[in-house]
PDB file of N, CA and C in Angstrom:
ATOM      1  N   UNK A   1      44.489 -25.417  39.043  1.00  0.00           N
ATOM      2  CA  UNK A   1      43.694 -24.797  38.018  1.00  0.00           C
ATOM      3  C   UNK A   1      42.237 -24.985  38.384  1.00  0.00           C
ATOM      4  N   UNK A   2      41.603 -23.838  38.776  1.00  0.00           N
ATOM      5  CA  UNK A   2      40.222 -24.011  39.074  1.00  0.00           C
ATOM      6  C   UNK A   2      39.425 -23.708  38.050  1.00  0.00           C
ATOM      7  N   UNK A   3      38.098 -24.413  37.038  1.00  0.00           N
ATOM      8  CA  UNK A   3      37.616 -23.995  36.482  1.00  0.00           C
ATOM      9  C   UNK A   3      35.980 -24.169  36.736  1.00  0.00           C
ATOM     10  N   UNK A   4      35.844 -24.207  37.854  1.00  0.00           N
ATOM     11  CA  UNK A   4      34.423 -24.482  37.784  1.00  0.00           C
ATOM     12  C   UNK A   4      34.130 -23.579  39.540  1.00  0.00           C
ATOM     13  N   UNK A   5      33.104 -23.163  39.925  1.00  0.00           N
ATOM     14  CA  UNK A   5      32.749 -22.700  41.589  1.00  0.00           C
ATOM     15  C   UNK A   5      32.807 -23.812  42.432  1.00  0.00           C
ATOM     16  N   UNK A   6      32.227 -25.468  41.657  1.00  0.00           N
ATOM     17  CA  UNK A   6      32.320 -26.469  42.748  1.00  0.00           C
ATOM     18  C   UNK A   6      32.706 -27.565  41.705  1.00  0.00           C
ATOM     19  N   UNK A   7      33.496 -28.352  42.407  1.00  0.00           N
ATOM     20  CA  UNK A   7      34.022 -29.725  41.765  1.00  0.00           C
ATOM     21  C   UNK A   7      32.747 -30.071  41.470  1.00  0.00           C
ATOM     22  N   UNK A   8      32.773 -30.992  39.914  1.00  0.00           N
ATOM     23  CA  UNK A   8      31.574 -32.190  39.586  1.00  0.00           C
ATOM     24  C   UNK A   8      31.439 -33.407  40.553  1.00  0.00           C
ATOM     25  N   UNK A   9      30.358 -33.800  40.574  1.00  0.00           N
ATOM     26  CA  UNK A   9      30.302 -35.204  41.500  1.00  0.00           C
ATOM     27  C   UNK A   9      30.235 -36.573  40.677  1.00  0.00           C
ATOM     28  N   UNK A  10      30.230 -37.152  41.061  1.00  0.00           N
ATOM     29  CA  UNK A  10      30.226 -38.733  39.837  1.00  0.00           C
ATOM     30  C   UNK A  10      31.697 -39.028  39.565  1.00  0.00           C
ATOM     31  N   UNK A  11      31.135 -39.873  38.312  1.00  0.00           N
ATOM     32  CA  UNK A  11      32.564 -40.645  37.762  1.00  0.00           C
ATOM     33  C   UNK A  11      31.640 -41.066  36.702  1.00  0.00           C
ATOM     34  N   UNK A  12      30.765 -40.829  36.013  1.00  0.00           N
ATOM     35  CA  UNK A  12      30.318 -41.498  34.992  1.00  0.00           C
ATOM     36  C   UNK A  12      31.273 -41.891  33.786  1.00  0.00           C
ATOM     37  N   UNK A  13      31.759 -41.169  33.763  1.00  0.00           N
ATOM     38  CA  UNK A  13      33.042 -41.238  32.117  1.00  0.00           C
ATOM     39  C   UNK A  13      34.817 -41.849  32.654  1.00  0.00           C
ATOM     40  N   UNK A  14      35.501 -42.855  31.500  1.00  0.00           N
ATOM     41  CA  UNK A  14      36.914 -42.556  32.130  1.00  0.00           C
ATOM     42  C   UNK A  14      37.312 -42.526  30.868  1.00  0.00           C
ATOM     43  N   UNK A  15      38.712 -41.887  30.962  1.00  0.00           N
ATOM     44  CA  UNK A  15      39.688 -41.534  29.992  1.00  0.00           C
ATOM     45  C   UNK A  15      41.077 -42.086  30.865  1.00  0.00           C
ATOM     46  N   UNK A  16      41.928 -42.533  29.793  1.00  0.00           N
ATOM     47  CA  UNK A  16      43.056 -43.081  30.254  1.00  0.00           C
ATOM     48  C   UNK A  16      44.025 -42.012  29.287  1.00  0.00           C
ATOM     49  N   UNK A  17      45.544 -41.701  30.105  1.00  0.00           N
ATOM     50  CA  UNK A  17      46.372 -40.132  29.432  1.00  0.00           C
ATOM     51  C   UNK A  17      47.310 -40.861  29.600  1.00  0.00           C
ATOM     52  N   UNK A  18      48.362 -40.910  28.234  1.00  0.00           N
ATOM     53  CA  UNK A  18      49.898 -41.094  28.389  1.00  0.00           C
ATOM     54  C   UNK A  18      50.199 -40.375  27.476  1.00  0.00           C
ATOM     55  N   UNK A  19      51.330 -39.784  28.375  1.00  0.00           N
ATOM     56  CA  UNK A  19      52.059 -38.393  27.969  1.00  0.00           C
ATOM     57  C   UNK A  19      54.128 -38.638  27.800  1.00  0.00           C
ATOM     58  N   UNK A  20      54.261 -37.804  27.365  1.00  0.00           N
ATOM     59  CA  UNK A  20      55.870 -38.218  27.311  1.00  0.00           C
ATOM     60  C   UNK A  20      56.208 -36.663  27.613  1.00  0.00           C
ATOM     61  N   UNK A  21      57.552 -36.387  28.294  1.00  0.00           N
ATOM     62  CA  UNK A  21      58.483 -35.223  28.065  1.00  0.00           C
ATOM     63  C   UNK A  21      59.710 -35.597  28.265  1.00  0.00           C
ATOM     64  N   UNK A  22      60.917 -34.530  28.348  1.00  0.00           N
ATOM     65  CA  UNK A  22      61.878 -34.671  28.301  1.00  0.00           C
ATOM     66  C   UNK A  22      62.370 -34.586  29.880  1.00  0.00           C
ATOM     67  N   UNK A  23      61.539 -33.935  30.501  1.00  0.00           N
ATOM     68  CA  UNK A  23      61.522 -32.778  32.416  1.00  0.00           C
ATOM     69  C   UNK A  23      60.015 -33.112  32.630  1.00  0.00           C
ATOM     70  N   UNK A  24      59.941 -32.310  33.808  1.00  0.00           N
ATOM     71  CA  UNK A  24      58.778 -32.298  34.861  1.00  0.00           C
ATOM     72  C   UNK A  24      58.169 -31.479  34.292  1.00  0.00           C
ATOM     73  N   UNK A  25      59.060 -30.181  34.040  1.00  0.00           N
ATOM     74  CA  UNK A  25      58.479 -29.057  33.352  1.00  0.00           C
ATOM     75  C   UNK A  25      57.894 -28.812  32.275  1.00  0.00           C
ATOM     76  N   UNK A  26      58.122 -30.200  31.328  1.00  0.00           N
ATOM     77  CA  UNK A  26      57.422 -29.835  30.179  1.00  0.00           C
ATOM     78  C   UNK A  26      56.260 -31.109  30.153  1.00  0.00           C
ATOM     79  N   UNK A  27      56.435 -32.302  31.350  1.00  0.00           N
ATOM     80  CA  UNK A  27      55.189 -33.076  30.895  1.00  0.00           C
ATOM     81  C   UNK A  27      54.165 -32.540  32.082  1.00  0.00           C
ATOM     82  N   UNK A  28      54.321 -31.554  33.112  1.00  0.00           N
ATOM     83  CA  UNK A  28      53.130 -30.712  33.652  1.00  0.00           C
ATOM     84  C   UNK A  28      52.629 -29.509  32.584  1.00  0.00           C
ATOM     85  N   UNK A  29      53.384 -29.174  31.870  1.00  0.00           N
ATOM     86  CA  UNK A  29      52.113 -28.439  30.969  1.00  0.00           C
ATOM     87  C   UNK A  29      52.008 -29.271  29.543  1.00  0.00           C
ATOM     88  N   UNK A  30      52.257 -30.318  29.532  1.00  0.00           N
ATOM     89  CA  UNK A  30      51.561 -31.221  28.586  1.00  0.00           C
ATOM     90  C   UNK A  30      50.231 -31.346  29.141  1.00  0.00           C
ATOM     91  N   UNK A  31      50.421 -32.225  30.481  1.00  0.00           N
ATOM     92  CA  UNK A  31      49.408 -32.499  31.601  1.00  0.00           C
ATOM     93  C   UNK A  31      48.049 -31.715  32.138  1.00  0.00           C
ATOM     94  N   UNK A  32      48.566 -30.581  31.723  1.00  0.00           N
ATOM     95  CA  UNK A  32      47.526 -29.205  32.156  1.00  0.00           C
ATOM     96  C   UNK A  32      46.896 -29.213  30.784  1.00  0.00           C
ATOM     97  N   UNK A  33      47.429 -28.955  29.850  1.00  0.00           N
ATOM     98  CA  UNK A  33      46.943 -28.658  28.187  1.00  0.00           C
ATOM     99  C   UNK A  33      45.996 -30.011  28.245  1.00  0.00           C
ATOM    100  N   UNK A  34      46.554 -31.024  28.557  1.00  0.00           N
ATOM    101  CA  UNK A  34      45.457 -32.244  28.676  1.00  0.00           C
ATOM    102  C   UNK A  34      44.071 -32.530  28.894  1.00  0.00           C
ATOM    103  N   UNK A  35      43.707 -31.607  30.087  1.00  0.00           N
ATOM    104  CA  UNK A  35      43.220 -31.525  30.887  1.00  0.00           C
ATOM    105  C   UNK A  35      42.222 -30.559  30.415  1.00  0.00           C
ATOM    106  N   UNK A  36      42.678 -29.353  30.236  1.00  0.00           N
ATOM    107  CA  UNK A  36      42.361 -28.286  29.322  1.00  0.00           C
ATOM    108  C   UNK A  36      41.376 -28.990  27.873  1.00  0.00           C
ATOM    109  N   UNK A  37      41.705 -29.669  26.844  1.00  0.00           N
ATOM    110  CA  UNK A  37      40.755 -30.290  26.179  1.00  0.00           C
ATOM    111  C   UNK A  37      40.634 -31.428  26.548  1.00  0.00           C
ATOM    112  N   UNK A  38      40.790 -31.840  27.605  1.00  0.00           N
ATOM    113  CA  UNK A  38      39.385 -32.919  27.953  1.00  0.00           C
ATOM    114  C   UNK A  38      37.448 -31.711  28.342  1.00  0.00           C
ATOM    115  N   UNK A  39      38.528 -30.526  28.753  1.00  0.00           N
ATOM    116  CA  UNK A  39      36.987 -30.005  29.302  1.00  0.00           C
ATOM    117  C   UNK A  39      36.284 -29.249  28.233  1.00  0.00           C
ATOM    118  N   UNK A  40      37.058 -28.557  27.321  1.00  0.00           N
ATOM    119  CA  UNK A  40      36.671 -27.420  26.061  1.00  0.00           C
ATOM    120  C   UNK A  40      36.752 -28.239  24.851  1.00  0.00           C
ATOM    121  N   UNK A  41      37.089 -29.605  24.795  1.00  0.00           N
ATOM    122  CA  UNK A  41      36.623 -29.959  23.153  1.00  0.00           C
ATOM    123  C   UNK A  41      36.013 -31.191  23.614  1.00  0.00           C
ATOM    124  N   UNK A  42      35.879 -31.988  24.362  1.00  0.00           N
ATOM    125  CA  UNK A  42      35.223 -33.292  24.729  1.00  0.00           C
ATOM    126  C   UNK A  42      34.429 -32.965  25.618  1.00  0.00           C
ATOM    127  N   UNK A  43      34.117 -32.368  26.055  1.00  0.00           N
ATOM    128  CA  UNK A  43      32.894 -31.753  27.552  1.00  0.00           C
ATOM    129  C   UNK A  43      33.051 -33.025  28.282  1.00  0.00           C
ATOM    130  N   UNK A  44      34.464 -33.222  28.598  1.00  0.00           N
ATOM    131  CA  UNK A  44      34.527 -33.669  29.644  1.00  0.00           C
ATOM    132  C   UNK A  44      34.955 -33.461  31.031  1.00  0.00           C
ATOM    133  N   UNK A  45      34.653 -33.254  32.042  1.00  0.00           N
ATOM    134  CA  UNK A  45      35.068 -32.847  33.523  1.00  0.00           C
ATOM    135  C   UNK A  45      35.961 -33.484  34.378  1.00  0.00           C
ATOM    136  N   UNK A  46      37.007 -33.641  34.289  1.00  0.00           N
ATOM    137  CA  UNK A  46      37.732 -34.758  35.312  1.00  0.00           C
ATOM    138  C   UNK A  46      37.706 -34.485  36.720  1.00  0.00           C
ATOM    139  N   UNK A  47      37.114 -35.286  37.121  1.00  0.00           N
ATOM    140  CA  UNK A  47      36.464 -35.231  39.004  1.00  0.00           C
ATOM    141  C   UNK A  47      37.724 -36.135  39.672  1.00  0.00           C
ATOM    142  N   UNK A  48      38.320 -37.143  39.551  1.00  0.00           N
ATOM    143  CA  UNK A  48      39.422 -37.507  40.373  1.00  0.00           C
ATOM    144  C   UNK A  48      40.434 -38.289  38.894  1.00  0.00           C
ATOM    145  N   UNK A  49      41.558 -38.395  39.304  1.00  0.00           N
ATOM    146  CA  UNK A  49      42.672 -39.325  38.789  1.00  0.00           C
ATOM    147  C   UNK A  49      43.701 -40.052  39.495  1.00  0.00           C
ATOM    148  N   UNK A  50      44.379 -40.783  39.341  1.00  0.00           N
ATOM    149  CA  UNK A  50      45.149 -41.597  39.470  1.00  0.00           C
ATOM    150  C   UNK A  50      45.910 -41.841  38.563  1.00  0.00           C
ATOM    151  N   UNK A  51      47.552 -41.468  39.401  1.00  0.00           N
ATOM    152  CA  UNK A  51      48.688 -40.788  38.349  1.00  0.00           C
ATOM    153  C   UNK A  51      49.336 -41.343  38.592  1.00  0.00           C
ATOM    154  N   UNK A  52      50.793 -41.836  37.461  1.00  0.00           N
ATOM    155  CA  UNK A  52      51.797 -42.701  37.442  1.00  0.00           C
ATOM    156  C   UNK A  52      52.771 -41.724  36.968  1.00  0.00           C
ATOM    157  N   UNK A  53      53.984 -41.015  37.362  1.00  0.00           N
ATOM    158  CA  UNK A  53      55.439 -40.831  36.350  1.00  0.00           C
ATOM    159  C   UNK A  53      56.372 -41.389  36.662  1.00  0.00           C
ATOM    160  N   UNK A  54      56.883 -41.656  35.744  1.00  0.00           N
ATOM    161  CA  UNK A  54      58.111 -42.668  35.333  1.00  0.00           C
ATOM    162  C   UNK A  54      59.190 -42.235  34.460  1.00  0.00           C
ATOM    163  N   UNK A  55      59.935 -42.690  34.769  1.00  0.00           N
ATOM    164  CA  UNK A  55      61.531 -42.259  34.352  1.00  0.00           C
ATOM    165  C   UNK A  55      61.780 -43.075  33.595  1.00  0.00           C
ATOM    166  N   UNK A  56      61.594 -42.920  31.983  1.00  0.00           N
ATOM    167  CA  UNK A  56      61.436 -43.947  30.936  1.00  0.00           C
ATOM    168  C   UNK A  56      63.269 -44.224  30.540  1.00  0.00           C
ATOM    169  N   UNK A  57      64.322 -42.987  30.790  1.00  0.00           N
ATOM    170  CA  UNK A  57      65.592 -42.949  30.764  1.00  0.00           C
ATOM    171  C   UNK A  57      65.994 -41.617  31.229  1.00  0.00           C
ATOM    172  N   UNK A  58      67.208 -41.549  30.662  1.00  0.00           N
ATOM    173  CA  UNK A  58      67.562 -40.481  31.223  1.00  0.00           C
ATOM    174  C   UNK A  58      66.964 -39.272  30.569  1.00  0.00           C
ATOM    175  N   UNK A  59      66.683 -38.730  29.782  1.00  0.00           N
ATOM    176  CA  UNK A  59      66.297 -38.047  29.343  1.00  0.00           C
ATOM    177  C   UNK A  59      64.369 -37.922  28.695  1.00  0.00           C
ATOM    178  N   UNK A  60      64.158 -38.806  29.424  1.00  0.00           N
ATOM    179  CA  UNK A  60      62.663 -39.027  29.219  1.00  0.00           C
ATOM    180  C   UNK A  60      61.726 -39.664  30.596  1.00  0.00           C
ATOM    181  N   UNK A  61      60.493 -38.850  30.512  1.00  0.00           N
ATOM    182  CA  UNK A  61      59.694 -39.417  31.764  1.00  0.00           C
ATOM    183  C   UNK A  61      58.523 -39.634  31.330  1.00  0.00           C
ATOM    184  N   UNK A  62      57.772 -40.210  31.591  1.00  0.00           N
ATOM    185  CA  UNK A  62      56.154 -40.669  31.309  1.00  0.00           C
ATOM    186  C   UNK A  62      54.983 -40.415  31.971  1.00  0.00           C
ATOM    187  N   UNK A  63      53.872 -40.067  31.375  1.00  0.00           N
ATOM    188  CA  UNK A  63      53.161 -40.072  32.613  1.00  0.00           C
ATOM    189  C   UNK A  63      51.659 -40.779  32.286  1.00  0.00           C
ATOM    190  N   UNK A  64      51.286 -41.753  33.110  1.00  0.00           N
ATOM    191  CA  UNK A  64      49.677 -42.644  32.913  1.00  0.00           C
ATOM    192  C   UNK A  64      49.370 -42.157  34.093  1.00  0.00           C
ATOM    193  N   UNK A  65      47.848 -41.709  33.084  1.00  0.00           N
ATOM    194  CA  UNK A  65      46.611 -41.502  33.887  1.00  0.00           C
ATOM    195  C   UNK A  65      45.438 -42.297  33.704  1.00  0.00           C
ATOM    196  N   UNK A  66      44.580 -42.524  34.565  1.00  0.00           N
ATOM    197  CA  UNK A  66      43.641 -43.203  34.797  1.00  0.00           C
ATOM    198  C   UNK A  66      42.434 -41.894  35.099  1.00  0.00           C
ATOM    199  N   UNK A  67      41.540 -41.313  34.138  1.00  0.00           N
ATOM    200  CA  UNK A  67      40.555 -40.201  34.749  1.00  0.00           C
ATOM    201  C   UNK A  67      39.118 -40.366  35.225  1.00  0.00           C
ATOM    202  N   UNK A  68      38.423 -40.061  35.946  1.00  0.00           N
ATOM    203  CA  UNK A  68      36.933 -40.662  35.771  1.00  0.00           C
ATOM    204  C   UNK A  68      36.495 -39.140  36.225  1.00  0.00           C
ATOM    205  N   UNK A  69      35.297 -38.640  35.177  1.00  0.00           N
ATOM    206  CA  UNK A  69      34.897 -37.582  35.339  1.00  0.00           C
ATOM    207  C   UNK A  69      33.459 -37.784  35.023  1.00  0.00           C
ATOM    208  N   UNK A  70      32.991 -36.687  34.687  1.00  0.00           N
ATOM    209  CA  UNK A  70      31.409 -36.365  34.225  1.00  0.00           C
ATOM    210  C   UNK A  70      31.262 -35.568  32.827  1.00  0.00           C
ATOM    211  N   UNK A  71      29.920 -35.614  32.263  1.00  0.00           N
ATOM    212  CA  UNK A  71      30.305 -34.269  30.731  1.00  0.00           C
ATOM    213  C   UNK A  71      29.578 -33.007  31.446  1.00  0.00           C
ATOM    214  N   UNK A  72      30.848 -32.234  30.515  1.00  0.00           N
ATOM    215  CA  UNK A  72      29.893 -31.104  31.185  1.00  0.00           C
ATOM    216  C   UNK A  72      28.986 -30.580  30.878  1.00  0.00           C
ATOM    217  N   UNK A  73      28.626 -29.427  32.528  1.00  0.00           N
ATOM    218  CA  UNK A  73      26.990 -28.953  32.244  1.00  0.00           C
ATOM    219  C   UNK A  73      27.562 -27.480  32.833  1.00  0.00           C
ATOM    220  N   UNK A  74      27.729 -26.536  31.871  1.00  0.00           N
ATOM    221  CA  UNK A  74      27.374 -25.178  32.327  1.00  0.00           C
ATOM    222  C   UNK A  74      27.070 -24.787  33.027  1.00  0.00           C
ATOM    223  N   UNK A  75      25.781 -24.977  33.650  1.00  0.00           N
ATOM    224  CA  UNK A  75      24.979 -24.668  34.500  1.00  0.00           C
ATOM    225  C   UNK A  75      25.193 -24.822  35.902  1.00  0.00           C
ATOM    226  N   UNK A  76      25.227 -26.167  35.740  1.00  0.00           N
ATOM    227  CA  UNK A  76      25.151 -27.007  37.259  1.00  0.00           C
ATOM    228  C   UNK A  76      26.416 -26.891  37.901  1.00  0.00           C
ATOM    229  N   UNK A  77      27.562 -26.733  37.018  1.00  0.00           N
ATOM    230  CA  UNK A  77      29.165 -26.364  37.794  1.00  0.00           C
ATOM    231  C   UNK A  77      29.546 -24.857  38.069  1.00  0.00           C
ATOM    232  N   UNK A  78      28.816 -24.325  37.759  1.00  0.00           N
ATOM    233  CA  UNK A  78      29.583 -22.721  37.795  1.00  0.00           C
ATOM    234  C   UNK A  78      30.713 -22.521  36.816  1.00  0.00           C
ATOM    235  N   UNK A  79      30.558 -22.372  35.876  1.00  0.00           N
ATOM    236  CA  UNK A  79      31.484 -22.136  34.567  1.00  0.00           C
ATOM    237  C   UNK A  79      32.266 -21.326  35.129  1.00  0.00           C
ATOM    238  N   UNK A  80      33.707 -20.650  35.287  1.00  0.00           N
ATOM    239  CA  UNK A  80      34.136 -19.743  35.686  1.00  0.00           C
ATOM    240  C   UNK A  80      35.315 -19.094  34.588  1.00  0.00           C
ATOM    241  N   UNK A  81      35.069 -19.364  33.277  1.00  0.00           N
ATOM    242  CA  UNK A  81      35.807 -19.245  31.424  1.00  0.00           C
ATOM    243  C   UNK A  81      36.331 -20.380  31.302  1.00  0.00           C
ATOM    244  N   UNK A  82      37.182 -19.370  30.370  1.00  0.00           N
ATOM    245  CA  UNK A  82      38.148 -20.645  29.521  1.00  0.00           C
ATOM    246  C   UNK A  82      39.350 -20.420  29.659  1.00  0.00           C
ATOM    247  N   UNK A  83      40.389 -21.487  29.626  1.00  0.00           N
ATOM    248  CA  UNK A  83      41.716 -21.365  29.277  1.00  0.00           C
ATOM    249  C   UNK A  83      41.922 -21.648  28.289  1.00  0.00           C
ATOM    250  N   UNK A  84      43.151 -21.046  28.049  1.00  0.00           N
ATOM    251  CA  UNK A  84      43.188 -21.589  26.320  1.00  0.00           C
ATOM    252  C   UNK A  84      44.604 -22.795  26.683  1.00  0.00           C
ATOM    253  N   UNK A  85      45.238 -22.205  27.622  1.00  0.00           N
ATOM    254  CA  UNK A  85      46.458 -23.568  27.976  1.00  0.00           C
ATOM    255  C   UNK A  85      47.299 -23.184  28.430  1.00  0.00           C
ATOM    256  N   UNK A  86      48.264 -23.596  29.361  1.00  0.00           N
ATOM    257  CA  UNK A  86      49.436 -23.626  29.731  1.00  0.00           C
ATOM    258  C   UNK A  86      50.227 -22.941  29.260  1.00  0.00           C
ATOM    259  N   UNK A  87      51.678 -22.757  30.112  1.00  0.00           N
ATOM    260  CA  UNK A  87      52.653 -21.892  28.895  1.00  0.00           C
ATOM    261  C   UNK A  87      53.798 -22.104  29.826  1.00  0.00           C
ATOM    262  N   UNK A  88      55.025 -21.677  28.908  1.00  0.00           N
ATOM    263  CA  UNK A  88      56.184 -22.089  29.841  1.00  0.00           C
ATOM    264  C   UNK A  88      56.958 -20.794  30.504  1.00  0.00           C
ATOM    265  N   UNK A  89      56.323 -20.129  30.280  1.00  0.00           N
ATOM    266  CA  UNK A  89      56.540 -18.749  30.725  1.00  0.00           C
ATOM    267  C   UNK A  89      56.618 -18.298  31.952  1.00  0.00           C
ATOM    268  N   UNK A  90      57.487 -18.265  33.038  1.00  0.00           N
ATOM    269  CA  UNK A  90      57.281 -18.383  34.604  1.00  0.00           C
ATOM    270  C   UNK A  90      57.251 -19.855  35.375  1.00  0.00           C
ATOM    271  N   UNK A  91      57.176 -20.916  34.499  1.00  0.00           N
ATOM    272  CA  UNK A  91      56.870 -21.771  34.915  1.00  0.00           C
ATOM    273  C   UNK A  91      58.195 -22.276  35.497  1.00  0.00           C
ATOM    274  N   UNK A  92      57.886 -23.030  36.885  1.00  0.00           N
ATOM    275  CA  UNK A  92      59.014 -23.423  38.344  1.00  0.00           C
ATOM    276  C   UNK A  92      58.172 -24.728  38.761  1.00  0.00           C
ATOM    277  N   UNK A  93      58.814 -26.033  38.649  1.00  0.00           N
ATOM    278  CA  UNK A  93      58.353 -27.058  39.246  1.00  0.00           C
ATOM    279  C   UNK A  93      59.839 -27.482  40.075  1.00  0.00           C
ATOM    280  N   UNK A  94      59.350 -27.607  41.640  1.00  0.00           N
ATOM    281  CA  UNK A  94      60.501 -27.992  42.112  1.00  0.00           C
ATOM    282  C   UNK A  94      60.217 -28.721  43.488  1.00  0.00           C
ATOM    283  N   UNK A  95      61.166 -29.642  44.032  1.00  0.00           N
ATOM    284  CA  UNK A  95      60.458 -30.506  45.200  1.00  0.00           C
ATOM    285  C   UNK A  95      61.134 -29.535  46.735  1.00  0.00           C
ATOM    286  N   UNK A  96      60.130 -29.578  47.508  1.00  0.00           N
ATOM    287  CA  UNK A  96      60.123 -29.191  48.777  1.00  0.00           C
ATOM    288  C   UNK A  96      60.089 -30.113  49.632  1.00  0.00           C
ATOM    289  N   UNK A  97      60.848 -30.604  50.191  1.00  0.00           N
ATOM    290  CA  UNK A  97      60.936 -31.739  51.324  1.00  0.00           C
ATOM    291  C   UNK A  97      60.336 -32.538  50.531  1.00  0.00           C
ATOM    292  N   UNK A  98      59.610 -33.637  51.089  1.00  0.00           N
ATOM    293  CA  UNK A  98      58.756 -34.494  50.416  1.00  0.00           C
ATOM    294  C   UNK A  98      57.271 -34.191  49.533  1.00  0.00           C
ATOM    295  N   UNK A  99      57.191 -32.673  49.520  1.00  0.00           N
ATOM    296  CA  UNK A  99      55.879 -32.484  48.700  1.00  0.00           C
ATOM    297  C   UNK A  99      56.796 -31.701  47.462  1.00  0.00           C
ATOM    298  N   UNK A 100      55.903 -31.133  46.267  1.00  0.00           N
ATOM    299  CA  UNK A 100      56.262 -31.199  44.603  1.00  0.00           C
ATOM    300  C   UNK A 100      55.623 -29.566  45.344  1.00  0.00           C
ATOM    301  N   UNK A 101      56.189 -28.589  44.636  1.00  0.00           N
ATOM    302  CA  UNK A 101      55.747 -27.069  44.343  1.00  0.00           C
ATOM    303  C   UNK A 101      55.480 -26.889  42.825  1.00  0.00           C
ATOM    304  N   UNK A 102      54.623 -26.558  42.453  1.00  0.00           N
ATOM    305  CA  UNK A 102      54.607 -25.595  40.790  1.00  0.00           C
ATOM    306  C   UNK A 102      53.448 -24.569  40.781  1.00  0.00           C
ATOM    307  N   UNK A 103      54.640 -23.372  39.657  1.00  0.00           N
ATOM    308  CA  UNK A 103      53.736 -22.112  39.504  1.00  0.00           C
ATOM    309  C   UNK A 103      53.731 -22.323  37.683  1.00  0.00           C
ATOM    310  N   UNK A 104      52.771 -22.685  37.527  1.00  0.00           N
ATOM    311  CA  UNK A 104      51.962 -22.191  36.107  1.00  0.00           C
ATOM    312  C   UNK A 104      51.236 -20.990  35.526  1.00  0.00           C
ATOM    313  N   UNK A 105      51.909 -20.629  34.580  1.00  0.00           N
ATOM    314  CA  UNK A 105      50.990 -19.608  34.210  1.00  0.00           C
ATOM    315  C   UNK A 105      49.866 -19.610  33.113  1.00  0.00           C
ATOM    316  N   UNK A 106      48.648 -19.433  33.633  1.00  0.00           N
ATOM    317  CA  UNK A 106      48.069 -19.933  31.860  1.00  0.00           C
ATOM    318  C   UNK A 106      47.585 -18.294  30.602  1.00  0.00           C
ATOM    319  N   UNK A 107      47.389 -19.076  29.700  1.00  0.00           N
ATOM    320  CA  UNK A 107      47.167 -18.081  28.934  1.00  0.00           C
ATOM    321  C   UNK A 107      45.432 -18.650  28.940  1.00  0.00           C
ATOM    322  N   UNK A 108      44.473 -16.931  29.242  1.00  0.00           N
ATOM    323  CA  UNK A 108      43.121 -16.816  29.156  1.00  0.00           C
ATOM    324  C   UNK A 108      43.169 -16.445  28.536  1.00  0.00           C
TER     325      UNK A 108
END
């Protein structure tokens, strides 16, 4: 999800994220929606993270984040809109050899 022309620089700000779902599929667009108002209701920018999921049972997985970003500035990032969020509509998370594939679709 690209929302800016150039990543922010810094780390001035952190936010810590724990999330719950039932699948992959539904705590990546928890994860995205997350993400999504950290930037449009907290003006906040998340510049790197550090991610944990966990398999809380069988039917449940977790996910901690650790975020450090910047607030945002219009200007200085290249605004490129808004999302309004995630959706489950098309959405395919699935593993390829040792790397993770997903297609999200968002609603603008």
């Amino acid at each position: 999800m690209t929302l800016f022309e150039e990543p922010p620089k810094g780390g001035e700000k952190e936010r810590l994220v724990r999330l719950s779902g039932p699948d992959l599929e539904t705590l990546l667009v928890r994860w995205i929606n997350e993400l999504v108002f950290f930037v449009q209701e907290e003006s906040f920018v998340p510049a790197a993270a550090e991610l944990r999921i966990r398999e809380e049972s069988e039917k449940a997985l977790s996910l901690e984040a650790r975020l450090l970003g910047v607030p945002l500035d219009l200007e200085g990032h290249g605004w490129l809109g808004e999302i309004k969020s995630a959706t489950f509509h098309g959405l395919d998370v699935r593993q390829d050899g040792e790397d993770w594939r997903a297609r999200v679709i968002l609603d603008v």
